[in-house]
C-alpha atoms as a PDB file:
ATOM      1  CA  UNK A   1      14.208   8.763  22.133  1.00  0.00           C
ATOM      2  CA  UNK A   2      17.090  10.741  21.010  1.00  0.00           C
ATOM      3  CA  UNK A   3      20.340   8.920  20.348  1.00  0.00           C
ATOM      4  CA  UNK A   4      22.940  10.063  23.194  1.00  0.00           C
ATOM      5  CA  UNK A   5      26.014  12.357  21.273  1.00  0.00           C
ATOM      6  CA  UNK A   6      28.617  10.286  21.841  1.00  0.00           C
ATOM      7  CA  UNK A   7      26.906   7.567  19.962  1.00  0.00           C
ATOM      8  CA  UNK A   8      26.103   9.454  17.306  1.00  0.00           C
ATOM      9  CA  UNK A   9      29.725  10.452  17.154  1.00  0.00           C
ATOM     10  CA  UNK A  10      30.438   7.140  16.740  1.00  0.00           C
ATOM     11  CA  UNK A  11      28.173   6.537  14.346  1.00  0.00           C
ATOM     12  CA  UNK A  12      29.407   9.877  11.994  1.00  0.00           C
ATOM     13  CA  UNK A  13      33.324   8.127  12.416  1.00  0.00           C
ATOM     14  CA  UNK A  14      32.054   4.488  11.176  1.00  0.00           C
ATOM     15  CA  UNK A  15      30.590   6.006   8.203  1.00  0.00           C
ATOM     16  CA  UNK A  16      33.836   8.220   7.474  1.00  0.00           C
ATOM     17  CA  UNK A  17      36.144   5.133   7.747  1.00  0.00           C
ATOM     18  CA  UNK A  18      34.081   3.239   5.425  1.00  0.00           C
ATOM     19  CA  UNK A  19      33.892   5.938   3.311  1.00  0.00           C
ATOM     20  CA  UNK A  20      38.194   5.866   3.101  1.00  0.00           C
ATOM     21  CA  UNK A  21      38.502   2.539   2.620  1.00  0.00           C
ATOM     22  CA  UNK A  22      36.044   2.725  -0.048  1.00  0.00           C
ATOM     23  CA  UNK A  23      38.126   5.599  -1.842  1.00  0.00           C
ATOM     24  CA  UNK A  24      40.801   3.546  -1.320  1.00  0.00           C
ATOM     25  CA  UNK A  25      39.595   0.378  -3.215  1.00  0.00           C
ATOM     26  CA  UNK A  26      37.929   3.076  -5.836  1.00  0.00           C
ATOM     27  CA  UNK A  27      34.429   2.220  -4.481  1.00  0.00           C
ATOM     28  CA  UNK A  28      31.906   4.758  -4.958  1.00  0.00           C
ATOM     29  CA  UNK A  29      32.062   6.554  -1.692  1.00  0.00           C
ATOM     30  CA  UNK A  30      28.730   6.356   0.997  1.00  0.00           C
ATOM     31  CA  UNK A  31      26.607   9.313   0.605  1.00  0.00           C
ATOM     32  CA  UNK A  32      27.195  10.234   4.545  1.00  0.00           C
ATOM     33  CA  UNK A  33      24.519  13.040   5.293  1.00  0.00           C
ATOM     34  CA  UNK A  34      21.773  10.255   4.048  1.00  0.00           C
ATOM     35  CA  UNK A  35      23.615   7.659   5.254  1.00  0.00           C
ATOM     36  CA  UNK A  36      24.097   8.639   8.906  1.00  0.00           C
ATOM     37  CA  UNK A  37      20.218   9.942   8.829  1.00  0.00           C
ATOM     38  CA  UNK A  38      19.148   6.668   7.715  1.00  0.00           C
ATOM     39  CA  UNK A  39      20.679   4.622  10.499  1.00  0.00           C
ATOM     40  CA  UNK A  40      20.230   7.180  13.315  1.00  0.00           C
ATOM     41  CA  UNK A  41      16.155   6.336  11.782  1.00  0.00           C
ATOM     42  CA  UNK A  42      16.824   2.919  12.532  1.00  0.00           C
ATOM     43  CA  UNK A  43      18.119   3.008  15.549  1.00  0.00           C
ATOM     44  CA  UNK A  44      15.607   5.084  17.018  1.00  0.00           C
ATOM     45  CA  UNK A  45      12.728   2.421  15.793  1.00  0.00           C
ATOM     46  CA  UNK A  46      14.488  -0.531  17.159  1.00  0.00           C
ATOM     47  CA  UNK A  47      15.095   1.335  20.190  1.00  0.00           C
ATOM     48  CA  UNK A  48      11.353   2.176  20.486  1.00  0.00           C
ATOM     49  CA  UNK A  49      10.729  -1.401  19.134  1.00  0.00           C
ATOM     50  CA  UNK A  50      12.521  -2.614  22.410  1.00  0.00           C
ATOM     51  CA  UNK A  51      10.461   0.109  24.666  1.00  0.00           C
ATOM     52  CA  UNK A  52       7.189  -1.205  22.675  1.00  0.00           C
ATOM     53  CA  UNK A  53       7.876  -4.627  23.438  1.00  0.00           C
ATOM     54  CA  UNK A  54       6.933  -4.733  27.313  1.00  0.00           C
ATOM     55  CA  UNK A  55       3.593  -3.633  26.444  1.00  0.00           C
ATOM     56  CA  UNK A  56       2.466  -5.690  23.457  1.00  0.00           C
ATOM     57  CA  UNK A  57       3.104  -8.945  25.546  1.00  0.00           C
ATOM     58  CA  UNK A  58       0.475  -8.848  28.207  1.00  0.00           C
ATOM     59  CA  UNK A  59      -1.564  -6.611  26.223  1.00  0.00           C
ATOM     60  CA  UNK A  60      -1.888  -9.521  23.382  1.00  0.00           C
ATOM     61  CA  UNK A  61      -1.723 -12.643  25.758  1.00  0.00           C
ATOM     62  CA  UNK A  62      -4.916 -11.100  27.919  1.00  0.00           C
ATOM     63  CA  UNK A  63      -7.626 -11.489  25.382  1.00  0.00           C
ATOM     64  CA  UNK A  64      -9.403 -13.951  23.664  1.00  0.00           C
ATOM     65  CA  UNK A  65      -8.711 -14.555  20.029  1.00  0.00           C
ATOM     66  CA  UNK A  66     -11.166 -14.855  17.043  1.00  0.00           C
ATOM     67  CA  UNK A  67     -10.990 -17.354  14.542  1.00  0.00           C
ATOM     68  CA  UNK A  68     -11.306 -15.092  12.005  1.00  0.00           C
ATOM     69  CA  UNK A  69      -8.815 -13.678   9.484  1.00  0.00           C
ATOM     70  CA  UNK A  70      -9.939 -10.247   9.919  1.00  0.00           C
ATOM     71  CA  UNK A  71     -11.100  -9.976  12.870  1.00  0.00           C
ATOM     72  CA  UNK A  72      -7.932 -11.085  14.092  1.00  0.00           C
ATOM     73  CA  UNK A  73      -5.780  -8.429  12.178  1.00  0.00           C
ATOM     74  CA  UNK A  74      -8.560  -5.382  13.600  1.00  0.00           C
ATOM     75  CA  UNK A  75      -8.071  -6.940  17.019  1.00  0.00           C
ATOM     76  CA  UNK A  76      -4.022  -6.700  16.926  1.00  0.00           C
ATOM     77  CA  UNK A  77      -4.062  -3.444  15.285  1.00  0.00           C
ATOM     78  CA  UNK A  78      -6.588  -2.017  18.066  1.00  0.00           C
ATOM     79  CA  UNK A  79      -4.149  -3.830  20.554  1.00  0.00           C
ATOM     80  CA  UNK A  80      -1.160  -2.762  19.295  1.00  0.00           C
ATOM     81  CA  UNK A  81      -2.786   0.975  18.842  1.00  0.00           C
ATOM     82  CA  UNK A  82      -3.284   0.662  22.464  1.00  0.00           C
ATOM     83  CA  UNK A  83      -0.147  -0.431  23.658  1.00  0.00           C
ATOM     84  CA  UNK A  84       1.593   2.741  21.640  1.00  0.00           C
ATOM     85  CA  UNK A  85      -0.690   5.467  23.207  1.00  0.00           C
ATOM     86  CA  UNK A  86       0.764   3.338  26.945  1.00  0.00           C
ATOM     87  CA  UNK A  87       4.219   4.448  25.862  1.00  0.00           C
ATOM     88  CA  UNK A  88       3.491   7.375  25.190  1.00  0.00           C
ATOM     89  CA  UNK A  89       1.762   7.797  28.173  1.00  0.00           C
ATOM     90  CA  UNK A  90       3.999   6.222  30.158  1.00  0.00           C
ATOM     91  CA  UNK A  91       7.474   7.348  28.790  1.00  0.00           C
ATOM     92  CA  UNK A  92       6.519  10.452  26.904  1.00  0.00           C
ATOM     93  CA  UNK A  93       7.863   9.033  23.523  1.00  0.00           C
ATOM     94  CA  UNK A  94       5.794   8.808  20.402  1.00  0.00           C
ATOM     95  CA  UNK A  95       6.530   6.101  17.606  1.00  0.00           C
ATOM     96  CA  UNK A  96       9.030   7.279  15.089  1.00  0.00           C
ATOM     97  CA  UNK A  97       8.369   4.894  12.875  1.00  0.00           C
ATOM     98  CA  UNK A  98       7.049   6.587   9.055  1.00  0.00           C
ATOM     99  CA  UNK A  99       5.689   2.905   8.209  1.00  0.00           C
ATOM    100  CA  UNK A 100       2.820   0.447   9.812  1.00  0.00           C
ATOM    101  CA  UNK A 101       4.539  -2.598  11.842  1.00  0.00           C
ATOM    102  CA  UNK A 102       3.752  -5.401  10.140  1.00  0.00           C
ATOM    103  CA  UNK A 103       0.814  -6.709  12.267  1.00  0.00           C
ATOM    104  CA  UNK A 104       1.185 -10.840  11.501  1.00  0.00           C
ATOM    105  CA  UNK A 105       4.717 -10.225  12.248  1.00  0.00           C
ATOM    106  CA  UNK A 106       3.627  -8.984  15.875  1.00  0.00           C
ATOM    107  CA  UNK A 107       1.141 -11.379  15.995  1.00  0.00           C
ATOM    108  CA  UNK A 108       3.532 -14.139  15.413  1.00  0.00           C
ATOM    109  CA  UNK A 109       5.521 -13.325  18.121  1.00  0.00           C
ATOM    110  CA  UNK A 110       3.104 -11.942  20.805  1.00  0.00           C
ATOM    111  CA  UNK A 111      -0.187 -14.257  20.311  1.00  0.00           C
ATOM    112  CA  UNK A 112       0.382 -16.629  23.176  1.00  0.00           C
ATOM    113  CA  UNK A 113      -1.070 -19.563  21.537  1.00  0.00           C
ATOM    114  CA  UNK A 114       0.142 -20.842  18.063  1.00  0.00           C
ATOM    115  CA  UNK A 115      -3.547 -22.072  17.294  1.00  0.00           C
ATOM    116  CA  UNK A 116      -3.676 -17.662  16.998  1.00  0.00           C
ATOM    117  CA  UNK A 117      -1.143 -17.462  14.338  1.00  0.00           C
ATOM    118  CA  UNK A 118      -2.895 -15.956  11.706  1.00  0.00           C
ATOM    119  CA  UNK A 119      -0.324 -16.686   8.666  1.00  0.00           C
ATOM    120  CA  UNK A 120      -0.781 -20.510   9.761  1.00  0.00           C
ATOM    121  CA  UNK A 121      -4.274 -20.245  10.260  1.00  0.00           C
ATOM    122  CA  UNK A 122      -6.591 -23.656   9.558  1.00  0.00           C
ATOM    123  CA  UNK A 123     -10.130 -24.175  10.578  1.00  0.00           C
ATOM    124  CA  UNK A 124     -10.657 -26.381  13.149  1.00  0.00           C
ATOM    125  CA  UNK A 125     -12.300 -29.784  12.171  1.00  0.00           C
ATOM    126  CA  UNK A 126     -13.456 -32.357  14.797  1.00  0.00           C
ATOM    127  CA  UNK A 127      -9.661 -33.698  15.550  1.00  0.00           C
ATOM    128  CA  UNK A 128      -8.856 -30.290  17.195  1.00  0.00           C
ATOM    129  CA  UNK A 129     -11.808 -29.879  19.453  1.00  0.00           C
END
């Protein structure tokens, strides 16, 4: 998912007139080559993030959750593996992202049932059946 020219344009000017008012309050200036690579990274993941997103949310509200710890964490990162390869199927665009996503982070926001949020988990006792 390239970043269209003119926004990267705009980008390269933000990051030259922060670097002159920096050298104008005697800041150290930006280094802008590592700079401008840096957020042209991140906006290409959040970008992809927000292509992602589509899939992950009927792909993890359509199956049945374990109650295990581990078993849950395998069964989002098989889910989430799957709904990847569908973009890239789909759209032709693979994930730029160097890092894994943080899988209870997606599994937070995509389990459809709070009972299936892992970093919350508690065992069931008699109360909750």
């Amino acid at each position: 998912m390239a970043m269209p020219s003119v926004e990267k344009q705009a980008l390269f000017e933000k990051l030259c007139h922060k670097n002159s008012i920096r050298r104008q309050l005697g800041i150290r200036p930006i280094d802008i080559p590592t700079e401008y690579q840096r957020k042209l990274g991140l906006t290409e993941e959040k970008r992809y993030e927000e292509l992602l997103e589509p899939y992950l949310k009927p792909t993890f509200g359509s199956v049945e959750w374990p109650i295990g710890f581990s078993a849950r964490i395998l069964l989002a990162t098989k889910l989430h593996k799957q709904a990847v390869q569908q973009v890239q199927d789909d759209h032709g665009v693979a994930d730029p992202r160097a890092k894994n996503p943080d899988i209870l982070k997606i599994i937070e926001k995509f389990a459809p049932d709070p009972e299936n949020n892992v970093t919350t988990w508690e065992s069931k006792t008699a109360a909750h059946v």
